[in-house]
N, C-alpha and C. Protein backbone atom coordinates (compact mmCIF):
# COMPACT_ATOMS: atom_id res chain seq x y z
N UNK A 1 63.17 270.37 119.82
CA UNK A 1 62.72 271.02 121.05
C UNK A 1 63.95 271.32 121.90
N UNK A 2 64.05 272.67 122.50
CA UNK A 2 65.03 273.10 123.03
C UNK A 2 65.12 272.42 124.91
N UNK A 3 65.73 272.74 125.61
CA UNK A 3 65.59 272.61 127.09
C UNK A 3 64.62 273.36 127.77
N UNK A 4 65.21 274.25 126.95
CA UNK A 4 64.18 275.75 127.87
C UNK A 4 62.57 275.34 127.49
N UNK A 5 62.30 274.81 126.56
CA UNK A 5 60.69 274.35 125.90
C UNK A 5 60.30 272.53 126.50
N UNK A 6 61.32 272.07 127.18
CA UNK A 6 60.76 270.57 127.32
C UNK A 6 59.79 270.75 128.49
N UNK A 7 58.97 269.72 128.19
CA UNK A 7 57.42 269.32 128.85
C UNK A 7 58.28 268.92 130.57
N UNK A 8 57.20 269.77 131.42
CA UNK A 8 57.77 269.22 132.62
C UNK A 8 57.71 268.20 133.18
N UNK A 9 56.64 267.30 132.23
CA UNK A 9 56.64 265.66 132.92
C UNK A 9 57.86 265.10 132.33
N UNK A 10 58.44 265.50 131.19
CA UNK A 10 59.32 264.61 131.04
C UNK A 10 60.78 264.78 131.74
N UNK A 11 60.84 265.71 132.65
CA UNK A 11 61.98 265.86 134.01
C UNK A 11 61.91 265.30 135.21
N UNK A 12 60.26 265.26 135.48
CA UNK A 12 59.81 264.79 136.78
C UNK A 12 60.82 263.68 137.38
N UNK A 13 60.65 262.38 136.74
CA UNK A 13 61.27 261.45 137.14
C UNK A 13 62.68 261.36 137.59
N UNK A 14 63.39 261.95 136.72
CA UNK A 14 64.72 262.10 136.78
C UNK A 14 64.86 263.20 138.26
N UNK A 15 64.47 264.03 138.62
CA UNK A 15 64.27 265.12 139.30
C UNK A 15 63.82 263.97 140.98
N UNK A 16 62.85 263.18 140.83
CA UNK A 16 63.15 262.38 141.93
C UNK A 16 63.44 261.01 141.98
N UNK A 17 64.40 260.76 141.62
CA UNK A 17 65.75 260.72 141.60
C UNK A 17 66.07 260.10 143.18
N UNK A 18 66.72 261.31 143.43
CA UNK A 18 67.72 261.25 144.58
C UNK A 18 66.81 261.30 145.71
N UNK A 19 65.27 261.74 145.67
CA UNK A 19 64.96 261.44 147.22
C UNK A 19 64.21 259.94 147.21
N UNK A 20 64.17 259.63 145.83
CA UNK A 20 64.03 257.94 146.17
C UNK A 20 65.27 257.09 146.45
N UNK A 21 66.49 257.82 146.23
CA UNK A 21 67.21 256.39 146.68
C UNK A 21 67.67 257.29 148.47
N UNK A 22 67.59 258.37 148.75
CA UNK A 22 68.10 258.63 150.28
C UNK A 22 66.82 258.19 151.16
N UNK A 23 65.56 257.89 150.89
CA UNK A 23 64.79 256.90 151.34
C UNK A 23 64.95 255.62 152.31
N UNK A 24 65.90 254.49 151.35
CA UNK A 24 66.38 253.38 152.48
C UNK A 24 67.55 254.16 153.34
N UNK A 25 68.09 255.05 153.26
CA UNK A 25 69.29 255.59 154.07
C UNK A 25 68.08 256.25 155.50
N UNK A 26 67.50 257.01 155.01
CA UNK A 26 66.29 257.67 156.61
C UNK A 26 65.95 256.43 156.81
N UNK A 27 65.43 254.82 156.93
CA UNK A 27 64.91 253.92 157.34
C UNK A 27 65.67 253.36 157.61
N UNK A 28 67.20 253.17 158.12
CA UNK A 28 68.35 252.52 158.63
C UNK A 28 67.82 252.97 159.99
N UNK A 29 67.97 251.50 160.98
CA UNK A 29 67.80 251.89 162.19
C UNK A 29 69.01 252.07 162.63
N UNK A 30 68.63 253.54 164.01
CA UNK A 30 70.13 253.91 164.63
C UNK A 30 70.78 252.53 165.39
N UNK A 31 71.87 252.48 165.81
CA UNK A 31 73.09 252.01 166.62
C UNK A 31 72.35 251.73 167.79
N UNK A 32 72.00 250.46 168.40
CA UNK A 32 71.74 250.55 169.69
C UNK A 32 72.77 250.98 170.99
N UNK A 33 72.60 252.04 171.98
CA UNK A 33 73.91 252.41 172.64
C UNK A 33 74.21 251.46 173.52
N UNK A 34 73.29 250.75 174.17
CA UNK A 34 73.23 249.54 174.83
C UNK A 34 74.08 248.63 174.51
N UNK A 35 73.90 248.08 173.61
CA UNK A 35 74.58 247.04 172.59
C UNK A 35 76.11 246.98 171.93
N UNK A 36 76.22 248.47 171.83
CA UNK A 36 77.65 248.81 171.14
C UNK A 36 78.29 248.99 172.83
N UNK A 37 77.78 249.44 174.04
CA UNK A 37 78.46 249.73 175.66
C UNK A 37 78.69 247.99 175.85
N UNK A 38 77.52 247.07 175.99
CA UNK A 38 78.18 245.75 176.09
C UNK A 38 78.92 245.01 175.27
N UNK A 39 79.39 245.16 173.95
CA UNK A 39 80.49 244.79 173.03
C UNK A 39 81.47 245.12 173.64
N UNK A 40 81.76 246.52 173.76
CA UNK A 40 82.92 247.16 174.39
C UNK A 40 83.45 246.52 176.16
N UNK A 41 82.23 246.18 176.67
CA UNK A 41 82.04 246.07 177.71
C UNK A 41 83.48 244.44 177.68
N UNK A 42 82.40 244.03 176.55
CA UNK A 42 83.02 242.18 176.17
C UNK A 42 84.58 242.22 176.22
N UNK A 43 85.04 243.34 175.11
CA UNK A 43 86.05 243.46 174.34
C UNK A 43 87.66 243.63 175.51
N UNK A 44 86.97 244.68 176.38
CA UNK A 44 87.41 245.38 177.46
C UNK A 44 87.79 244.04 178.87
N UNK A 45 86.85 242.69 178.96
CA UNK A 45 87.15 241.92 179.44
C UNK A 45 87.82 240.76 179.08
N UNK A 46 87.63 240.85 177.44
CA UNK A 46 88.62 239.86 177.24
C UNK A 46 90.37 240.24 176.88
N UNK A 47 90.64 241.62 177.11
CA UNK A 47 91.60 241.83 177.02
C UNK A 47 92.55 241.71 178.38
N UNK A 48 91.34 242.51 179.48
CA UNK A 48 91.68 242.14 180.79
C UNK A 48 92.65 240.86 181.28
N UNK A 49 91.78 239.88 180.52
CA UNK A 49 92.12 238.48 181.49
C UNK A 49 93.31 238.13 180.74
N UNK A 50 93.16 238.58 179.41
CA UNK A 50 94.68 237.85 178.52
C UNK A 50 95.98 238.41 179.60
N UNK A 51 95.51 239.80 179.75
CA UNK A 51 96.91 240.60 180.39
C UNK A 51 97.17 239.71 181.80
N UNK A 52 95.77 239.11 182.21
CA UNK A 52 96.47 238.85 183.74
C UNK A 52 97.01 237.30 183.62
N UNK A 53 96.43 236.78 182.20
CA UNK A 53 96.84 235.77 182.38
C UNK A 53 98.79 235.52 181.86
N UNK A 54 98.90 236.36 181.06
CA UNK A 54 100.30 236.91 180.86
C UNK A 54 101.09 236.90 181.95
N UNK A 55 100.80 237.92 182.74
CA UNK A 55 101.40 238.15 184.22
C UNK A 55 101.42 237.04 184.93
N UNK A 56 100.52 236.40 184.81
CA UNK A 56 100.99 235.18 186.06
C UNK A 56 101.44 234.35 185.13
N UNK A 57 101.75 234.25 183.82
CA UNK A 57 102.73 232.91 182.66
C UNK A 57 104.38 233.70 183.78
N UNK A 58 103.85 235.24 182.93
CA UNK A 58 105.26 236.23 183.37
C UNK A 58 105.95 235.06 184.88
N UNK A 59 105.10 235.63 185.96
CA UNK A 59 105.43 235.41 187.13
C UNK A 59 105.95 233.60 187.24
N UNK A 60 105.30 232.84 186.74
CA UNK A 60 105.73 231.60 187.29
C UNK A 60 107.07 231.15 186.25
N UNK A 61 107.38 232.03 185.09
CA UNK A 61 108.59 232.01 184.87
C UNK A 61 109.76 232.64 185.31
N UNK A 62 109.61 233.71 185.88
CA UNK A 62 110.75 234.10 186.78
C UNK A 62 110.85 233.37 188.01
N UNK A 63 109.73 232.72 188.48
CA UNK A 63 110.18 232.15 189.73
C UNK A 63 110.82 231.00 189.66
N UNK A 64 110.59 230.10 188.08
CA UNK A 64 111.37 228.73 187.73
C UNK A 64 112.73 229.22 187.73
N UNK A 65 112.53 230.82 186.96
CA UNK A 65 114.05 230.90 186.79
C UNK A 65 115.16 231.33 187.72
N UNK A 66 114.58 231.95 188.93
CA UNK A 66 114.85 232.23 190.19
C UNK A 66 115.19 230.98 190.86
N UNK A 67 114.68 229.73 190.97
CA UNK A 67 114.83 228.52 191.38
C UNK A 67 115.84 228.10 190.83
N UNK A 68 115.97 227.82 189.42
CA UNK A 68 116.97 227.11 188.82
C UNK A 68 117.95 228.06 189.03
N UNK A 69 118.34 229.02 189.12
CA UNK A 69 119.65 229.72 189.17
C UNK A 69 120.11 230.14 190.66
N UNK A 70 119.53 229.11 191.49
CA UNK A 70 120.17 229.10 192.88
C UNK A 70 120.53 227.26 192.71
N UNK A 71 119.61 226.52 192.02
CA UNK A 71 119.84 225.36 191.90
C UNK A 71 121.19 224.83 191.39
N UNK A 72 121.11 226.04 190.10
CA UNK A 72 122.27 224.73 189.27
C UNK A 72 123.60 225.88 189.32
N UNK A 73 123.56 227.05 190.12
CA UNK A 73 124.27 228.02 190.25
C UNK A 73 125.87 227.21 190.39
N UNK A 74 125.72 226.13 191.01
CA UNK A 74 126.82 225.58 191.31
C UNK A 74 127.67 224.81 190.58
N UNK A 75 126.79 224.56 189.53
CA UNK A 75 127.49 223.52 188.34
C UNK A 75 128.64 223.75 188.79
N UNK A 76 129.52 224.31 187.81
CA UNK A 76 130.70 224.90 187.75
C UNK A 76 131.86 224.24 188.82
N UNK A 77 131.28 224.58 190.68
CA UNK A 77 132.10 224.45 191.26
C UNK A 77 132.35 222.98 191.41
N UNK A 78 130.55 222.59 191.12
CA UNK A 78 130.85 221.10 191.58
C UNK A 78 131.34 220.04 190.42
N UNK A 79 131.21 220.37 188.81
CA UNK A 79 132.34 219.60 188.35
C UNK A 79 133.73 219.75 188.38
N UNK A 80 134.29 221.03 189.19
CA UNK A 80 135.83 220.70 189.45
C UNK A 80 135.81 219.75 190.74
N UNK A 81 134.68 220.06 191.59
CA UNK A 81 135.00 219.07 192.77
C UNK A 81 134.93 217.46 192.41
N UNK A 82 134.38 217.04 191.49
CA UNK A 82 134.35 215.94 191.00
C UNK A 82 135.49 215.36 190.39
N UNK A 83 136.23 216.54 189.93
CA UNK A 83 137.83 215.81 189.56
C UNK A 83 138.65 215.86 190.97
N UNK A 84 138.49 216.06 192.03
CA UNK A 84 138.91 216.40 192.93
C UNK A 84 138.64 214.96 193.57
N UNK A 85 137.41 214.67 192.95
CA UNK A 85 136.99 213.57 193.99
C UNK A 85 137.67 212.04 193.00
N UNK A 86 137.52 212.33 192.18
CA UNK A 86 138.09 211.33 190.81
C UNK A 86 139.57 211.57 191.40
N UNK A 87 140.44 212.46 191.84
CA UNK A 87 141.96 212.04 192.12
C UNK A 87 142.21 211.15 193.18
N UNK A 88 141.16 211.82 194.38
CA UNK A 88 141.05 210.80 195.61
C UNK A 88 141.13 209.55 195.36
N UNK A 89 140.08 209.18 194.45
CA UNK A 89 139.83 207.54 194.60
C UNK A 89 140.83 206.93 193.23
N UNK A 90 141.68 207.97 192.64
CA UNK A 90 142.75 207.05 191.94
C UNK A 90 143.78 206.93 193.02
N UNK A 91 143.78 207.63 194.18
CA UNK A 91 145.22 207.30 194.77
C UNK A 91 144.40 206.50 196.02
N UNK A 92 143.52 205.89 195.92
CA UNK A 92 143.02 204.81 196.86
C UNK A 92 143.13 203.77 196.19
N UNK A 93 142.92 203.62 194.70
CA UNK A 93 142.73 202.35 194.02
C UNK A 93 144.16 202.18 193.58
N UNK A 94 145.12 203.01 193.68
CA UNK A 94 146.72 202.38 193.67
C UNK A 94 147.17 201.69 194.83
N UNK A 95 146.36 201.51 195.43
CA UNK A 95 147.13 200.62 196.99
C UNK A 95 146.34 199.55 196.94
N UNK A 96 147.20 198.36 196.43
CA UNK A 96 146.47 196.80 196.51
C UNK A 96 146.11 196.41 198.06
N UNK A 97 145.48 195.47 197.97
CA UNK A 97 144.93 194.79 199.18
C UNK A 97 146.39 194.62 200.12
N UNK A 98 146.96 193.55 199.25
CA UNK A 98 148.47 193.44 199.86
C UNK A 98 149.05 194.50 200.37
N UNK A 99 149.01 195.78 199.90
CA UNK A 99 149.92 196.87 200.65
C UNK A 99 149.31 197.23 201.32
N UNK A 100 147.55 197.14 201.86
CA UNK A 100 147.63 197.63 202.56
C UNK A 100 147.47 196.57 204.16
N UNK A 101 147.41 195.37 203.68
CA UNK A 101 147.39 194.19 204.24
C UNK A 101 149.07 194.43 205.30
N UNK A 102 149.79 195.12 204.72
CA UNK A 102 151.55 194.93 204.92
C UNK A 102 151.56 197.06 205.66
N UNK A 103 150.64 197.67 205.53
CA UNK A 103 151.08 198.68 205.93
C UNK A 103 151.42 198.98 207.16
N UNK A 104 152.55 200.13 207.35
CA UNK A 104 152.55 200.34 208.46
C UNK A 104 151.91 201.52 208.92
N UNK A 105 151.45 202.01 210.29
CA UNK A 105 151.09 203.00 210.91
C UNK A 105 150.99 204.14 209.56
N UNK A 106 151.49 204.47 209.60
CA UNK A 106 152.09 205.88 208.70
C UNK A 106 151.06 205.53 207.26
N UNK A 107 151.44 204.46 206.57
CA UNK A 107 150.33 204.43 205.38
C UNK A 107 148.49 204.12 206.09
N UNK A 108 148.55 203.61 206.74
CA UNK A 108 147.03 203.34 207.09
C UNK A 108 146.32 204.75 207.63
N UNK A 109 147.36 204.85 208.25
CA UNK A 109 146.56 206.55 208.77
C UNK A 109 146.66 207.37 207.50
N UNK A 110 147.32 207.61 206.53
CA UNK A 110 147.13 208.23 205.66
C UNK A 110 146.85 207.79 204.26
N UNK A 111 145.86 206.67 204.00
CA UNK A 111 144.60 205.69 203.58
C UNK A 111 143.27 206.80 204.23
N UNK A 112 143.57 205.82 205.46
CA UNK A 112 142.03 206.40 206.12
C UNK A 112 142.07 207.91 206.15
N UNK A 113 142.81 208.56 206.52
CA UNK A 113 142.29 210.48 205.69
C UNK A 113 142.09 210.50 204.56
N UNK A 114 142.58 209.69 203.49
CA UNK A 114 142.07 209.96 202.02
C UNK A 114 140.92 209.70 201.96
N UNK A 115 139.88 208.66 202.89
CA UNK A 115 138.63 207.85 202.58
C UNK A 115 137.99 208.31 203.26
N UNK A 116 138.28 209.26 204.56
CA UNK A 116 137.24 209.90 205.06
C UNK A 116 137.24 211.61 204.20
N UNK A 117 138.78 211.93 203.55
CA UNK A 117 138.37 213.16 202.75
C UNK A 117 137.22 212.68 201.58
N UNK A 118 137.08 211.68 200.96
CA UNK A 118 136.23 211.71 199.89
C UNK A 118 135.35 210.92 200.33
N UNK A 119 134.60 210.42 201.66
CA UNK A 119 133.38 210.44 201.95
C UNK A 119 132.54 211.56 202.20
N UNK A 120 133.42 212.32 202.99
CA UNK A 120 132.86 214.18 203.42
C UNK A 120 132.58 214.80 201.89
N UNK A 121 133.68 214.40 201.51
CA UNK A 121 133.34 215.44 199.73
C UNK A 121 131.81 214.47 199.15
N UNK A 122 131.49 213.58 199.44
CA UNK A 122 130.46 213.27 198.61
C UNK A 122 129.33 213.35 199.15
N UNK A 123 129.22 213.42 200.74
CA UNK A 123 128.29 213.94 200.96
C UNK A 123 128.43 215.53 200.98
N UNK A 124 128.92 216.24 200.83
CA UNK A 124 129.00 217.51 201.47
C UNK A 124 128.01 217.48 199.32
N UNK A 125 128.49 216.96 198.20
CA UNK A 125 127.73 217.65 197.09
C UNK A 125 126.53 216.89 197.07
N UNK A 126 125.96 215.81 197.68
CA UNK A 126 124.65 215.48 198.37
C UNK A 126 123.75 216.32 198.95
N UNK A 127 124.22 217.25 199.71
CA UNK A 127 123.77 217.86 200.65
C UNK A 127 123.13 218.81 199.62
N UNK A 128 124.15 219.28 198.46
CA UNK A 128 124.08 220.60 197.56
C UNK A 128 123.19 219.94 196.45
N UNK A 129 122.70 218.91 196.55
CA UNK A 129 121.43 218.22 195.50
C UNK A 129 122.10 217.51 194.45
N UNK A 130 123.34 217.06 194.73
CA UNK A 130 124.22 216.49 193.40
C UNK A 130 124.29 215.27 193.76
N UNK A 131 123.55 214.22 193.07
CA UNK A 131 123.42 212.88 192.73
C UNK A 131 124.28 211.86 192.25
N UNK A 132 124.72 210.84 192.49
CA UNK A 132 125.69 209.81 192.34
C UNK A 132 125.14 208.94 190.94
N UNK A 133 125.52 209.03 190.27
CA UNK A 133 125.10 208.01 189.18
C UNK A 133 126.01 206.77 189.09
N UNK A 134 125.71 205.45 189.64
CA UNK A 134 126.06 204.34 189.36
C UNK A 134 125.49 203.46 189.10
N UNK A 135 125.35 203.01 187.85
CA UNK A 135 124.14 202.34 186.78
C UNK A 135 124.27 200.79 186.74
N UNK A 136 125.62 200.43 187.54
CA UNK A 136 126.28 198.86 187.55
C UNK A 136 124.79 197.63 187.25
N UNK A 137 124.38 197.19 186.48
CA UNK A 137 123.43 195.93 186.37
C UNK A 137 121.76 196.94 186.17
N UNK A 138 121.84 197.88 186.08
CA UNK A 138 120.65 198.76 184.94
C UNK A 138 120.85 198.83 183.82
N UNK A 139 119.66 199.12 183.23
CA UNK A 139 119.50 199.41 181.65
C UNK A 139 120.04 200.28 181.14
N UNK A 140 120.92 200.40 179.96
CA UNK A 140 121.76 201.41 179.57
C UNK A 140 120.63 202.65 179.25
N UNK A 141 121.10 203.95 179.76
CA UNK A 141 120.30 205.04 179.69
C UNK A 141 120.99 206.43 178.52
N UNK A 142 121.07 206.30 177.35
CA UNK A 142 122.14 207.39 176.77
C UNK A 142 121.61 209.04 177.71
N UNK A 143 120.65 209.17 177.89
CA UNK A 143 120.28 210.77 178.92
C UNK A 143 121.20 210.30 180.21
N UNK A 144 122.16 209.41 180.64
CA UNK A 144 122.93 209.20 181.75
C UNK A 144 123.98 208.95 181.72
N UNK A 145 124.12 207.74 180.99
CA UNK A 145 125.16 206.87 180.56
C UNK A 145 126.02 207.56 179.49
N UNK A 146 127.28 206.95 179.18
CA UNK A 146 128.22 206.87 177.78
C UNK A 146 128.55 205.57 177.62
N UNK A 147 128.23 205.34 176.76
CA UNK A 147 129.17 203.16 176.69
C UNK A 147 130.25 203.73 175.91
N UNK A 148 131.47 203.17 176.48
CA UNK A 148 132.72 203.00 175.94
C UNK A 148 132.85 201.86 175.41
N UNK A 149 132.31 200.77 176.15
CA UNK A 149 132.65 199.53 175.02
C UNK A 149 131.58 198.40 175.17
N UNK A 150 131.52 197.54 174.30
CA UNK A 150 130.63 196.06 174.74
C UNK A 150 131.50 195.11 175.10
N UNK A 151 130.45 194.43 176.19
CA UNK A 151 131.28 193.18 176.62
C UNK A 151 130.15 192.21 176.30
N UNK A 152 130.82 190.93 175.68
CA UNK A 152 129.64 189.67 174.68
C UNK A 152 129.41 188.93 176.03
N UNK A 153 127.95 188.90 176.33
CA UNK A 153 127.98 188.04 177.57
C UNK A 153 126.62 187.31 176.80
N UNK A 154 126.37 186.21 177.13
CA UNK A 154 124.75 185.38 176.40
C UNK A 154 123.88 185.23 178.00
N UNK A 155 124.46 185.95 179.00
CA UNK A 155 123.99 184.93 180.22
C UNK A 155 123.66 186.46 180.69
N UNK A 156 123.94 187.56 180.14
CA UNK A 156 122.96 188.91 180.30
C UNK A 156 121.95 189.41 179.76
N UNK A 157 120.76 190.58 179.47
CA UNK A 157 120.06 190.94 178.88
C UNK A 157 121.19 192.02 178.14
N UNK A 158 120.74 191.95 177.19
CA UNK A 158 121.53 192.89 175.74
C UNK A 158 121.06 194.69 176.40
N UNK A 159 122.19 194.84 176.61
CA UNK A 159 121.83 196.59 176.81
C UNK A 159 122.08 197.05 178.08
N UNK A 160 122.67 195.68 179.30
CA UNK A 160 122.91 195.80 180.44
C UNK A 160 123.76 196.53 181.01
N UNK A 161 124.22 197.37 181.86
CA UNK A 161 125.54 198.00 182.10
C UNK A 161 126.36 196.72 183.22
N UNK A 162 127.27 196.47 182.44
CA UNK A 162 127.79 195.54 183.09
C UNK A 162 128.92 195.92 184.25
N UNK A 163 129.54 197.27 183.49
CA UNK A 163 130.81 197.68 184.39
C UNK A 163 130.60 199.11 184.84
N UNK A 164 131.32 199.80 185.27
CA UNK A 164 131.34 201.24 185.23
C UNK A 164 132.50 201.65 185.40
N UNK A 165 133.08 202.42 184.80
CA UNK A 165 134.61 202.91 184.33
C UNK A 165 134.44 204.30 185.65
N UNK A 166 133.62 204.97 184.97
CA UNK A 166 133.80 206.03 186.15
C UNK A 166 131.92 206.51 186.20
N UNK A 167 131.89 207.13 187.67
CA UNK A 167 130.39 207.06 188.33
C UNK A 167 129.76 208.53 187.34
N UNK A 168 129.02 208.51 186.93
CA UNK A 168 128.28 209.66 186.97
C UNK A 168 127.64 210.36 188.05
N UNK A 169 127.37 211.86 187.58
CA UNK A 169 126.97 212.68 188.28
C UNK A 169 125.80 213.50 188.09
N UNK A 170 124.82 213.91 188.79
CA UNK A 170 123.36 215.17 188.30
C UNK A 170 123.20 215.53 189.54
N UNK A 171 122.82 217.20 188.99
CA UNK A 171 122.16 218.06 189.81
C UNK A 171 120.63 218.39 189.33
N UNK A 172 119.79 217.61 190.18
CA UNK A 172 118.76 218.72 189.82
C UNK A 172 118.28 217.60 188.76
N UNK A 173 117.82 217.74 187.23
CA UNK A 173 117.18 217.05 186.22
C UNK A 173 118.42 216.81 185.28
N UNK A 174 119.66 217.95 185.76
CA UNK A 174 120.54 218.38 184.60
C UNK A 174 121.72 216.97 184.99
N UNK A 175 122.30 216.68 183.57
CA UNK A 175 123.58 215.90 183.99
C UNK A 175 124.99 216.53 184.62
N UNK A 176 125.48 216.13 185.19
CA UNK A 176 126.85 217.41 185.51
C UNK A 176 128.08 216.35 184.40
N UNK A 177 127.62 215.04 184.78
CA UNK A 177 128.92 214.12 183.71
C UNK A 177 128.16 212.65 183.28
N UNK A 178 127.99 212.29 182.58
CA UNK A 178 127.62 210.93 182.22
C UNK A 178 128.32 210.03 183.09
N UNK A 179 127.62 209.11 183.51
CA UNK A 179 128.74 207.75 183.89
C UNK A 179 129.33 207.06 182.91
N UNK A 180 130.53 206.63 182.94
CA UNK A 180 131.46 205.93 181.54
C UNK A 180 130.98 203.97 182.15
N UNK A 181 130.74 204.13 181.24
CA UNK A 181 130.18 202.06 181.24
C UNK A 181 130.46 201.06 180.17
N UNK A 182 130.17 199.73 180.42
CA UNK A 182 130.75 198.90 179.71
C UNK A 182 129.38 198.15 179.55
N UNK A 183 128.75 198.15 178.33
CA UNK A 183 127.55 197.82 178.11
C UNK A 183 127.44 195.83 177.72
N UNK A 184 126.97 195.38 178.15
CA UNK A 184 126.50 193.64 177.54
C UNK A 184 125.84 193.52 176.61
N UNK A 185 126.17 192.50 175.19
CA UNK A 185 125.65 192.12 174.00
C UNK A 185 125.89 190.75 174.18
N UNK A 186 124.51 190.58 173.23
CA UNK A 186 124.68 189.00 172.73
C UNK A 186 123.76 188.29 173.78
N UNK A 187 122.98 188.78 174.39
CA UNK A 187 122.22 188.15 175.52
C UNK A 187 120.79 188.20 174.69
N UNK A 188 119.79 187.73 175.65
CA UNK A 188 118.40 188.08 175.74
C UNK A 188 117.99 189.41 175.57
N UNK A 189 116.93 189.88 174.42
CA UNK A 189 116.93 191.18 174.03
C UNK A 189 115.77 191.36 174.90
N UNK A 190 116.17 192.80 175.83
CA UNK A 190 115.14 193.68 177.19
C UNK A 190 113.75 193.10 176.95
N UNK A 191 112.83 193.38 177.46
CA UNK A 191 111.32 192.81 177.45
C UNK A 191 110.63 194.58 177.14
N UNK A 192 110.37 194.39 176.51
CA UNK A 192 109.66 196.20 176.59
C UNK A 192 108.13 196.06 177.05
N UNK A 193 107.62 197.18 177.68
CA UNK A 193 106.59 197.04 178.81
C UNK A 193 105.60 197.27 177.64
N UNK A 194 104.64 196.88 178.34
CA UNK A 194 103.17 196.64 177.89
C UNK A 194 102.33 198.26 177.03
N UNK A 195 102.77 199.39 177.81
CA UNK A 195 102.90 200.83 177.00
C UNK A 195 103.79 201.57 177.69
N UNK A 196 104.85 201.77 176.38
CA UNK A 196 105.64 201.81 176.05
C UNK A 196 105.10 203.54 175.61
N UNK A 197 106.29 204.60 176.47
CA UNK A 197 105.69 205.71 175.77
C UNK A 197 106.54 205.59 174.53
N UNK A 198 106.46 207.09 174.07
CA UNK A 198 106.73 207.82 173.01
C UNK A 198 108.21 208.28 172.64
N UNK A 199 108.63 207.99 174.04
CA UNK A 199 110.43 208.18 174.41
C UNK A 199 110.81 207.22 174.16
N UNK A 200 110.51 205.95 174.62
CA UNK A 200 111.24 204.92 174.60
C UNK A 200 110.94 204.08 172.93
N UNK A 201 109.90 204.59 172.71
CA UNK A 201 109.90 203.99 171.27
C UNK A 201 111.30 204.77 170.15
N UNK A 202 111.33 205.87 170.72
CA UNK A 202 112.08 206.81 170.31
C UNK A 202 113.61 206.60 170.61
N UNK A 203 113.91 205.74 172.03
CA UNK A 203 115.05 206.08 172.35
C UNK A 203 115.85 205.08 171.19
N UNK A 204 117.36 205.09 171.23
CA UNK A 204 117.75 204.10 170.57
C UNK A 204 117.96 203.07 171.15
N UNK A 205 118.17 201.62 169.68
CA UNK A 205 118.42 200.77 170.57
C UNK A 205 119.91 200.13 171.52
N UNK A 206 119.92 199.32 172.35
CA UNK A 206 121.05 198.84 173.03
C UNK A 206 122.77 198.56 172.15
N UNK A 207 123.26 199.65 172.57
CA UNK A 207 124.61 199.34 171.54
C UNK A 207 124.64 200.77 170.58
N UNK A 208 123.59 200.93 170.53
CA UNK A 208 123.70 202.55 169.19
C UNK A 208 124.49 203.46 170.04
N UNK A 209 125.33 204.25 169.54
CA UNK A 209 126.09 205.45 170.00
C UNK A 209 127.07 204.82 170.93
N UNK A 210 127.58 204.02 170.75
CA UNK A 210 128.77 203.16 171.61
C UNK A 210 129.74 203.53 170.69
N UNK A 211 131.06 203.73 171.59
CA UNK A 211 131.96 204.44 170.77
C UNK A 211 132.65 202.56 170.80
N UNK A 212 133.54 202.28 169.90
CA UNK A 212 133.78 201.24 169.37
C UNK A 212 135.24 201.25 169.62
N UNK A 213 136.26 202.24 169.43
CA UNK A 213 137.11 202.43 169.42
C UNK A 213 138.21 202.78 170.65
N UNK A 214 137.48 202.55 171.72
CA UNK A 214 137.65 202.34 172.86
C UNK A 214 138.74 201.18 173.27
């Protein structure tokens, strides 16, 4: 049997076909406009708030950084003033008691200008937010301190700053110079507190990072 001669039932089926399967496609319900306007609506507010919340991260970091760079603007000047102030008090600590017990006019008056120049200098970097670090009979702090050496004492707590070679200095949170110290061993080991953060479990212990060779 040719094409041109086949029975028309036996095409039918095949023939619909295609309007049985575009069937579930006409029974798709439309897009609610409602629904797709408040998505957008959603989408549109949560982008909003990210941006503003950006802007004000933005903003309260320029203003830290605006702060700190009037704060610590000074580093610089004030660790030369600190050697300035470190010469002062070596040419105070070259005059024994005796000389100055024996001075005449002429050295005492020019004593007392050296001791009132480096009282003014230490307050005047007081004034500028720069802090005195003298740790004499505290707990050794390496974020402050440097130990140059141990001294064996049994009648101290282990980790004590016993001496101080030269004072430290900070501006602000920042160090400008460590204080140089002379740390105590061989004593009673510190009492550590009841909670104890996460730093101090962390920090090292009394004596680590001591230069030895001192």
């Amino acid at each position: 049997m040719t094409d041109e001669t086949r029975n028309p039932e036996d095409v039918a089926p095949d023939a619909e076909k295609p309007a049985a399967e575009a069937a579930p496609q006409a029974d798709a319900p439309a897009e609610d406009p409602i629904a797709a306007l408040e998505a957008e609506n959603a989408k549109m507010k949560d982008q909003l708030l990210r941006t503003l919340a950006e802007m004000e991260n933005l903003r309260r970091r320029t203003e830290k950084e605006v702060r700190e760079a009037g704060q610590y603007s000074i580093s610089g000047f004030a660790r030369d003033m600190l050697n300035v102030g470190d010469n002062l008090r070596r040419a105070l600590e070259t005059v024994t008691e005796e000389a100055r017990a024996g001075a005449d006019a002429t050295l005492t008056g020019l004593l007392e200008g050296v001791e009132m120049t480096e009282r003014d200098m230490l307050k005047l970097l007081e004034k500028n937010g720069i802090a005195r670090i003298d740790p004499a009979g505290e707990r050794f702090d390496p974020n402050l301190h440097q130990a140059m050496f141990e001294v064996p004492d049994p009648t101290v707590t282990a980790g004590t700053v016993v001496q101080v070679m030269q004072a430290g200095y900070k501006i602000g949170d920042r160090v400008l110079r460590p204080a140089l110290v002379g740390v105590a061993k061989g004593g009673p080991k510190p009492a550590k507190p009841e909670a104890a953060s996460e730093a101090d479990a962390e920090a090292p212990a009394p004596g680590e990072g001591i230069d030895k060779t001192v």
